[in-house]
Each structure stands twice: as C-alpha cells, then as structure tokens.
C-alpha atoms as a PDB file:
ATOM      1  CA  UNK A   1     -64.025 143.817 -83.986  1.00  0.00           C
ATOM      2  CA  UNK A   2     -63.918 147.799 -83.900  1.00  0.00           C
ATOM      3  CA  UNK A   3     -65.063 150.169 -81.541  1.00  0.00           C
ATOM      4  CA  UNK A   4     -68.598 151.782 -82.953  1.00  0.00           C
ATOM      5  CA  UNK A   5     -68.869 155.314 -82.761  1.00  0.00           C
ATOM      6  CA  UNK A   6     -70.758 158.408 -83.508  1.00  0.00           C
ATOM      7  CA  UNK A   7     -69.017 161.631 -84.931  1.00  0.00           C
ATOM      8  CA  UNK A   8     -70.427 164.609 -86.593  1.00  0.00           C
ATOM      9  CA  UNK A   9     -69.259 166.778 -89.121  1.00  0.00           C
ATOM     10  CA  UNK A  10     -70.400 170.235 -90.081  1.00  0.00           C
ATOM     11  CA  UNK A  11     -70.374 171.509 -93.600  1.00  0.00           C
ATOM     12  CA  UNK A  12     -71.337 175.170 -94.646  1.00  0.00           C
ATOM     13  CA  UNK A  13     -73.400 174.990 -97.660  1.00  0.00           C
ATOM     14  CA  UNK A  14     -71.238 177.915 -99.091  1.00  0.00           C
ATOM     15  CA  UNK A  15     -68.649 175.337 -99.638  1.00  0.00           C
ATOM     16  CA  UNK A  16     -70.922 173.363-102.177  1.00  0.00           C
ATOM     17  CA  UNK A  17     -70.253 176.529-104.899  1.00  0.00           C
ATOM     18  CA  UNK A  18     -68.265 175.645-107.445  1.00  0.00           C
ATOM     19  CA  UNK A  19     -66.131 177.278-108.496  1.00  0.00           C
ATOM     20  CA  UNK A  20     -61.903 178.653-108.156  1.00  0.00           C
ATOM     21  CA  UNK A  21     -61.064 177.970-104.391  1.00  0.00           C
ATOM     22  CA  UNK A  22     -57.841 177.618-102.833  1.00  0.00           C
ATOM     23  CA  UNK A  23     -57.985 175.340 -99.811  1.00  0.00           C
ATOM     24  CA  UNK A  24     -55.529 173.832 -96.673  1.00  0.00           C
ATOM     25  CA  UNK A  25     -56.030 170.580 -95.327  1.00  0.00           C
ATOM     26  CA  UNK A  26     -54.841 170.538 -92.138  1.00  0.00           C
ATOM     27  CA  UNK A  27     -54.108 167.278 -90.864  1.00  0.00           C
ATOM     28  CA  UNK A  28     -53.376 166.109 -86.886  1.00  0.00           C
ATOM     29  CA  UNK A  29     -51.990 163.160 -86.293  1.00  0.00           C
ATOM     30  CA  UNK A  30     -52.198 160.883 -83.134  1.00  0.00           C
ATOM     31  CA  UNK A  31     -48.846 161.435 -81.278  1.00  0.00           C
ATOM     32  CA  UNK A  32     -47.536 163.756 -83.588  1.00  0.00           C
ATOM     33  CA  UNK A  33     -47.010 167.872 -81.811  1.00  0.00           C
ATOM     34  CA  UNK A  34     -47.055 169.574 -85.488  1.00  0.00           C
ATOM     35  CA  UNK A  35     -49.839 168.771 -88.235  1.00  0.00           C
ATOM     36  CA  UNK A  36     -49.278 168.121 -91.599  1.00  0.00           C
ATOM     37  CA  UNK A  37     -50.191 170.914 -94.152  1.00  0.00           C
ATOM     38  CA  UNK A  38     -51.432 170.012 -98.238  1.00  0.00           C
ATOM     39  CA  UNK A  39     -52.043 173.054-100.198  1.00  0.00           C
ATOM     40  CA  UNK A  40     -54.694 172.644-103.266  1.00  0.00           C
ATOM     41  CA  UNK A  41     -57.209 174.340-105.457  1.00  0.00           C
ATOM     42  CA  UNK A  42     -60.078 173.423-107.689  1.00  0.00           C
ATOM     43  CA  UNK A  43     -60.117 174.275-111.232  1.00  0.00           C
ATOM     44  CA  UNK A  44     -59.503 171.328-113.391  1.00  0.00           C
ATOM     45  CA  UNK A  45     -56.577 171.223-115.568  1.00  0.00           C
ATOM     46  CA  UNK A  46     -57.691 169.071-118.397  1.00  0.00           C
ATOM     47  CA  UNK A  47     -61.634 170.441-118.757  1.00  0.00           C
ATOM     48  CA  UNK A  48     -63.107 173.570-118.312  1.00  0.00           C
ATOM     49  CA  UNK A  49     -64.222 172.530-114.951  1.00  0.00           C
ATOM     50  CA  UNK A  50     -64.143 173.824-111.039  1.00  0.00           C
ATOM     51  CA  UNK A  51     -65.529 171.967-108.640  1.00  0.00           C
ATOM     52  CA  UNK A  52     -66.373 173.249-104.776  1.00  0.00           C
ATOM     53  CA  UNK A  53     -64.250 172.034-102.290  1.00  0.00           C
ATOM     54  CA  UNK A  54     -66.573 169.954-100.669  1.00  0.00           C
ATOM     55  CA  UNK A  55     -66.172 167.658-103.735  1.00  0.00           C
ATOM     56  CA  UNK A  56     -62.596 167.578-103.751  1.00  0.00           C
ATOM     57  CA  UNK A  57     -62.591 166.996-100.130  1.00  0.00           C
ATOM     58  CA  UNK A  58     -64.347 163.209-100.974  1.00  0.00           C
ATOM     59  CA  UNK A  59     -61.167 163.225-103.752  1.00  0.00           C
ATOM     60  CA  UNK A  60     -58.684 163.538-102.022  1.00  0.00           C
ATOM     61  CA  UNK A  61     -59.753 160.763 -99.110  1.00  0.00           C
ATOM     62  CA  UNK A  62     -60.882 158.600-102.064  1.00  0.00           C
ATOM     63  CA  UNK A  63     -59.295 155.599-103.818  1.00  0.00           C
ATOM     64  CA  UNK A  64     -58.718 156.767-107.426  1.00  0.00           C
ATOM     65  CA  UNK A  65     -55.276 157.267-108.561  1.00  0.00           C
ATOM     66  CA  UNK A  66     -55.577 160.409-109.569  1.00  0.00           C
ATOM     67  CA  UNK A  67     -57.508 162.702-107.572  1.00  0.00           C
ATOM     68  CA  UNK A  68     -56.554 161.301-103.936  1.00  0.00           C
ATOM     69  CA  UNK A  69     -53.044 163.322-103.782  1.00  0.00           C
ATOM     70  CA  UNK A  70     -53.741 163.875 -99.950  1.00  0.00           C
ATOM     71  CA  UNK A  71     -54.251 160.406 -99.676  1.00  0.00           C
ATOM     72  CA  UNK A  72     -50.858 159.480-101.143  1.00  0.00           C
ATOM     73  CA  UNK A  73     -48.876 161.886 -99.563  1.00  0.00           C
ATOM     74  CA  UNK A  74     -49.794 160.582 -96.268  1.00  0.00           C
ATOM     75  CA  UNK A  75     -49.847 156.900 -97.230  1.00  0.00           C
ATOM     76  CA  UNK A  76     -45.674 157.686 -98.140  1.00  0.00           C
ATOM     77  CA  UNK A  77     -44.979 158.934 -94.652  1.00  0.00           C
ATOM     78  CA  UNK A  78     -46.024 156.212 -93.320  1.00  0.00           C
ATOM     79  CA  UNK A  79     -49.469 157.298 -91.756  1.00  0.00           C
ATOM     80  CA  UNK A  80     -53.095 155.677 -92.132  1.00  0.00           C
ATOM     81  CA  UNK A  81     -55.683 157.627 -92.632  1.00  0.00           C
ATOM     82  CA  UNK A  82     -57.582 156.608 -89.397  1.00  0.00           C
ATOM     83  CA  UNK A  83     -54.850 157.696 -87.333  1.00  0.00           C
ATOM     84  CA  UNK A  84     -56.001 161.148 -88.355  1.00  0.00           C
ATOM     85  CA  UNK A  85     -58.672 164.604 -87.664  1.00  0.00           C
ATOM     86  CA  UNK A  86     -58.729 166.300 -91.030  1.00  0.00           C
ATOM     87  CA  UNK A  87     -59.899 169.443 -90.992  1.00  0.00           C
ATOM     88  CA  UNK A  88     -60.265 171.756 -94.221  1.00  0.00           C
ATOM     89  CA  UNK A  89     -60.119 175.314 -94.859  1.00  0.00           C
ATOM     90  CA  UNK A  90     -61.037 176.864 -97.805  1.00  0.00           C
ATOM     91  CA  UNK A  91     -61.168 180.206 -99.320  1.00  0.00           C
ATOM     92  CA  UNK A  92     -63.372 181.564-102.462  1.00  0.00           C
ATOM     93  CA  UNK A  93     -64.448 181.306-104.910  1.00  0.00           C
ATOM     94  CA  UNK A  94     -61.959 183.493-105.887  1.00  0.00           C
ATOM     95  CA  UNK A  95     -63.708 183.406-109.392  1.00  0.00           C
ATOM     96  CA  UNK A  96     -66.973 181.648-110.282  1.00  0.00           C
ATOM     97  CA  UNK A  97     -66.888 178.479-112.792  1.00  0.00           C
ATOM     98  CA  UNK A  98     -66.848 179.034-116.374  1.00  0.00           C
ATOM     99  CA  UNK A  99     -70.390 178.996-117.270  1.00  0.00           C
ATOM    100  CA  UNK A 100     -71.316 175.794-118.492  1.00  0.00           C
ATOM    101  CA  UNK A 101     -73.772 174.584-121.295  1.00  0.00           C
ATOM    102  CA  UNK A 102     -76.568 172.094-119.512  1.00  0.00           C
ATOM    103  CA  UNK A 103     -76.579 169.751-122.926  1.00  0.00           C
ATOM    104  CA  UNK A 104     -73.658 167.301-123.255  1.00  0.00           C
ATOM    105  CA  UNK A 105     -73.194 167.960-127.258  1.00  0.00           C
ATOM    106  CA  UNK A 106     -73.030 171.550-126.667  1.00  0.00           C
ATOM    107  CA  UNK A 107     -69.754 171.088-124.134  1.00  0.00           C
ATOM    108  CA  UNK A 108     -68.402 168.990-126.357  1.00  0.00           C
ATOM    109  CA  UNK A 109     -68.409 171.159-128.912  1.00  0.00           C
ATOM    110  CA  UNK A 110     -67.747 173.878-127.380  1.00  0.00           C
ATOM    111  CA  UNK A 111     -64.708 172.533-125.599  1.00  0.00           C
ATOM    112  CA  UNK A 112     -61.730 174.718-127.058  1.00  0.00           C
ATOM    113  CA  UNK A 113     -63.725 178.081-126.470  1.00  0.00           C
ATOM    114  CA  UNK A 114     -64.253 176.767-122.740  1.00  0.00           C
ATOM    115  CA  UNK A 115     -61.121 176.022-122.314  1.00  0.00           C
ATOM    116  CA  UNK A 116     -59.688 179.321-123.027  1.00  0.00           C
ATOM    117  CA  UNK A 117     -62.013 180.889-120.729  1.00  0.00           C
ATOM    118  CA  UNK A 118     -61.115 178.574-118.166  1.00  0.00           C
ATOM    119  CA  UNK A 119     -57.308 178.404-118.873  1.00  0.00           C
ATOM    120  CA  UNK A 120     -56.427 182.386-117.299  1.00  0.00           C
ATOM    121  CA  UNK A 121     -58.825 181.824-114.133  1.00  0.00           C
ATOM    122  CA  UNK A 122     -56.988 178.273-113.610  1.00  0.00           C
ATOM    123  CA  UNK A 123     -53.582 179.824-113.665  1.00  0.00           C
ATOM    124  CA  UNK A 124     -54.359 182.389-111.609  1.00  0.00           C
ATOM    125  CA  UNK A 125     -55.460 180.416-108.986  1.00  0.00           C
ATOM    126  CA  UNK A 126     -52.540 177.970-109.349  1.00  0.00           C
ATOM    127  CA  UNK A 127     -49.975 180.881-108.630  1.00  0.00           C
ATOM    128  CA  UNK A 128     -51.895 181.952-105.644  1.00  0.00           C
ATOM    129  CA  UNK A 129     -51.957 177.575-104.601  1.00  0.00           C
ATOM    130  CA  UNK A 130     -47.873 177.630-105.458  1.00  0.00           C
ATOM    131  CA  UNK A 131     -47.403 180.540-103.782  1.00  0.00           C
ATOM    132  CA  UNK A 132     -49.122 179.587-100.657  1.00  0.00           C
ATOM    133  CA  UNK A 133     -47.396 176.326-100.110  1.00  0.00           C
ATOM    134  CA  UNK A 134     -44.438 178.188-100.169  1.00  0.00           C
ATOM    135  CA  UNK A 135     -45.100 180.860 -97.725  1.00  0.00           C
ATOM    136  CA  UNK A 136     -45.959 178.036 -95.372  1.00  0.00           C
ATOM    137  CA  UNK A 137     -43.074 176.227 -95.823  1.00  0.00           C
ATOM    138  CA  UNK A 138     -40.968 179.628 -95.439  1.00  0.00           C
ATOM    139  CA  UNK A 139     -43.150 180.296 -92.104  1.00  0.00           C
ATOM    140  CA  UNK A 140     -41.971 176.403 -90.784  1.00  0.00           C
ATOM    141  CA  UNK A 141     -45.178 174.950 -91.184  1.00  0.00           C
ATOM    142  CA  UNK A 142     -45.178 170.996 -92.365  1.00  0.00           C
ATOM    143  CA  UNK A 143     -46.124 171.472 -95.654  1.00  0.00           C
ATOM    144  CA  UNK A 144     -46.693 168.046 -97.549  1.00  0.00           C
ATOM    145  CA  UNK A 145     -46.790 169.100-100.785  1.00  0.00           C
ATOM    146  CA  UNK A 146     -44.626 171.424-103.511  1.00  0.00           C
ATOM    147  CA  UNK A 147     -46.778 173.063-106.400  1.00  0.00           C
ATOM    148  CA  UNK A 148     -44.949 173.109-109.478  1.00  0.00           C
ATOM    149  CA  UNK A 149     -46.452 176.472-111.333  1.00  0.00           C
ATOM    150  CA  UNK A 150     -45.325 178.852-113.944  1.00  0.00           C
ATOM    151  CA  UNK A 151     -47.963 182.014-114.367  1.00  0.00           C
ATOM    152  CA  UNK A 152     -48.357 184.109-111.687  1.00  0.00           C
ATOM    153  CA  UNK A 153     -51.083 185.817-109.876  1.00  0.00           C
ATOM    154  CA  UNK A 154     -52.475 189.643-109.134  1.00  0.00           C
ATOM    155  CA  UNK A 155     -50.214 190.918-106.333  1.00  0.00           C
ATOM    156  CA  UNK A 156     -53.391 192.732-104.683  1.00  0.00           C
ATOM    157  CA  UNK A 157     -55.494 189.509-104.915  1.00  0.00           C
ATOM    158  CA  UNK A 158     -52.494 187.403-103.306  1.00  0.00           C
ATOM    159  CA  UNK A 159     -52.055 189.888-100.107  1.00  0.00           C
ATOM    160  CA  UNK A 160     -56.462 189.193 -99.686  1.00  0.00           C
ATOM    161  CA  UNK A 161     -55.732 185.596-100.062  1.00  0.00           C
ATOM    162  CA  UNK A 162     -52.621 185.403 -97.727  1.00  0.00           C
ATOM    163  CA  UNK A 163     -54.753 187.436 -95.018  1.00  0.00           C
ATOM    164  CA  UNK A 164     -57.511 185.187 -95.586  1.00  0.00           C
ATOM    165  CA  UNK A 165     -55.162 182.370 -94.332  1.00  0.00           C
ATOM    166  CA  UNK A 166     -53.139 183.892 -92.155  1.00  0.00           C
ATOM    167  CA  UNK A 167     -56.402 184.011 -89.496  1.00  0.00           C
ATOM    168  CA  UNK A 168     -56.020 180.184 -89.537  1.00  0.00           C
ATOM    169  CA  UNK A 169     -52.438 179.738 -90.053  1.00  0.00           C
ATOM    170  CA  UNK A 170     -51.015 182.782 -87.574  1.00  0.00           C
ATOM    171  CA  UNK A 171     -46.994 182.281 -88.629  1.00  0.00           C
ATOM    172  CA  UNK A 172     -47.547 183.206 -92.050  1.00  0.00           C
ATOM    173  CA  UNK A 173     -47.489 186.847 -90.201  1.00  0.00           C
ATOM    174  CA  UNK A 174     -43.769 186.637 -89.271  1.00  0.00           C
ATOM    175  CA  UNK A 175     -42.260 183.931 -91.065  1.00  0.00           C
ATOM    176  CA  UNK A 176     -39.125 182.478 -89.302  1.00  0.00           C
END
C-alpha cells in the first residue's frame, strides 16, 4: 500500500497566458548531486497555436506520445517519475499568441494566413530554445535534451532572455 501524503504546489496565474514562452524544467532526483535540465518552448509547430506553460507542464508529465518529451527523456535514463521534484521556470511571453478567430470554420479557413503569422514568432522563439540548451550544456549543466533549429533569433532579445535565466541558472555567467 503507499504512503498518503499532502503536497502543495503554487502556480502564478501569469503562467496561464498563452502565448511564446521559453521554459527550463529543472529536475532533482533522489540520490543524484546534479539535476537534470530539458529546455522547451510553446508555440506549436503544426497550427497556429501557443499555449502557456502551465499547459505544457501537464504535457510533458502526461502519457501521449507526442507531447510528453520530458517524460521520455527521463524514462531512457532509467529514472521514474516519482523518484523526482520538478520544478519549472519559465520566461515570457516573449510574444503574445497569434490572435485567434473564436468560430471553428473561421480557423479553418483561415489556417494558411495564421500560419504565416505564426511561422516568424515560432522560429524566433525556437532559436532562442536551441540556443539556450546549448549555453547550458557549454556552462556544464545536465542538459537532457538537444534542439535541432535552423532560423535564428534577435541578438538583443537573446542577451534579455539569457539574463532572464541566468538568475536561476548562475553558471550560464561564466561558462566553464
């Protein structure tokens, strides 16, 4: 039988804005010194969609296929996810969602011009995600993902997001 037990979690309503976000799990595990890092971002690939991170955070715990990638990477080192704290730190929106029609027809219809409002925003975002990953990597955090991205991002935005991160992640500062 297990153990009952209370825990609490606290949840900023900011963080229900959807939205372009760039977020870091950070994950502890029970005996291990060094947490695991997983870099991500909302802003769909395949619809004109950007969800908060509070929604992806229920993704990437979940059970489907493809939107748990936080779940998989752990499950293929070996780890459940009860051996560990999760904690998730997000930063944005760095751009607001692509404004989306309330009727169902009109989104469908509508899908190609959405789509190419949503498209520069997305890859934006994804450079800042790849690049992020890598400076974490570079400053020996365990990072457990690689982001495989092509465009790339403002420089000016990219030093406000890297500050925003480095409060919470101190050795991006002075990489080793």
């Amino acid at each position: 039988m297990t153990a009952t037990s209370t825990y609490r979690l606290t949840l900023p309503g900011a963080m229900l804005r959807r939205g372009f976000w760039l977020y870091i799990w950070r994950v502890e595990v029970q005996g291990e010194s060094e947490p695991w890092l997983y870099v991500g971002r909302t802003g769909d690939n395949s619809s004109p969609n950007a969800s908060a991170p509070y929604t992806r955070m229920g993704q990437h715990l979940g059970s489907l296929e493809n939107q748990n990638a936080l779940r998989r990477h752990l499950v293929g080192k070996g780890l459940t996810l009860e051996e560990c704290t999760f904690h998730l730190i997000s930063h944005g929106p760095i751009h607001p969602e692509v404004e989306r029609p309330a009727n169902l027809e009109e989104r469908k219809s509508r899908h190609a011009e959405l789509m190419d409002l949503h498209r520069p925003l997305r890859d934006e975002v994804g450079a800042y995600e790849r690049d992020l990953a890598v400076a974490l990597d570079a400053a020996g955090y365990r990072v457990l993902n690689t982001v495989k991205w092509k465009p790339v991002g403002d420089p000016a935005r990219w030093q406000e997001v890297l500050r925003a991160f480095t409060e919470h992640f101190p050795k991006l500062e002075r990489p080793v």
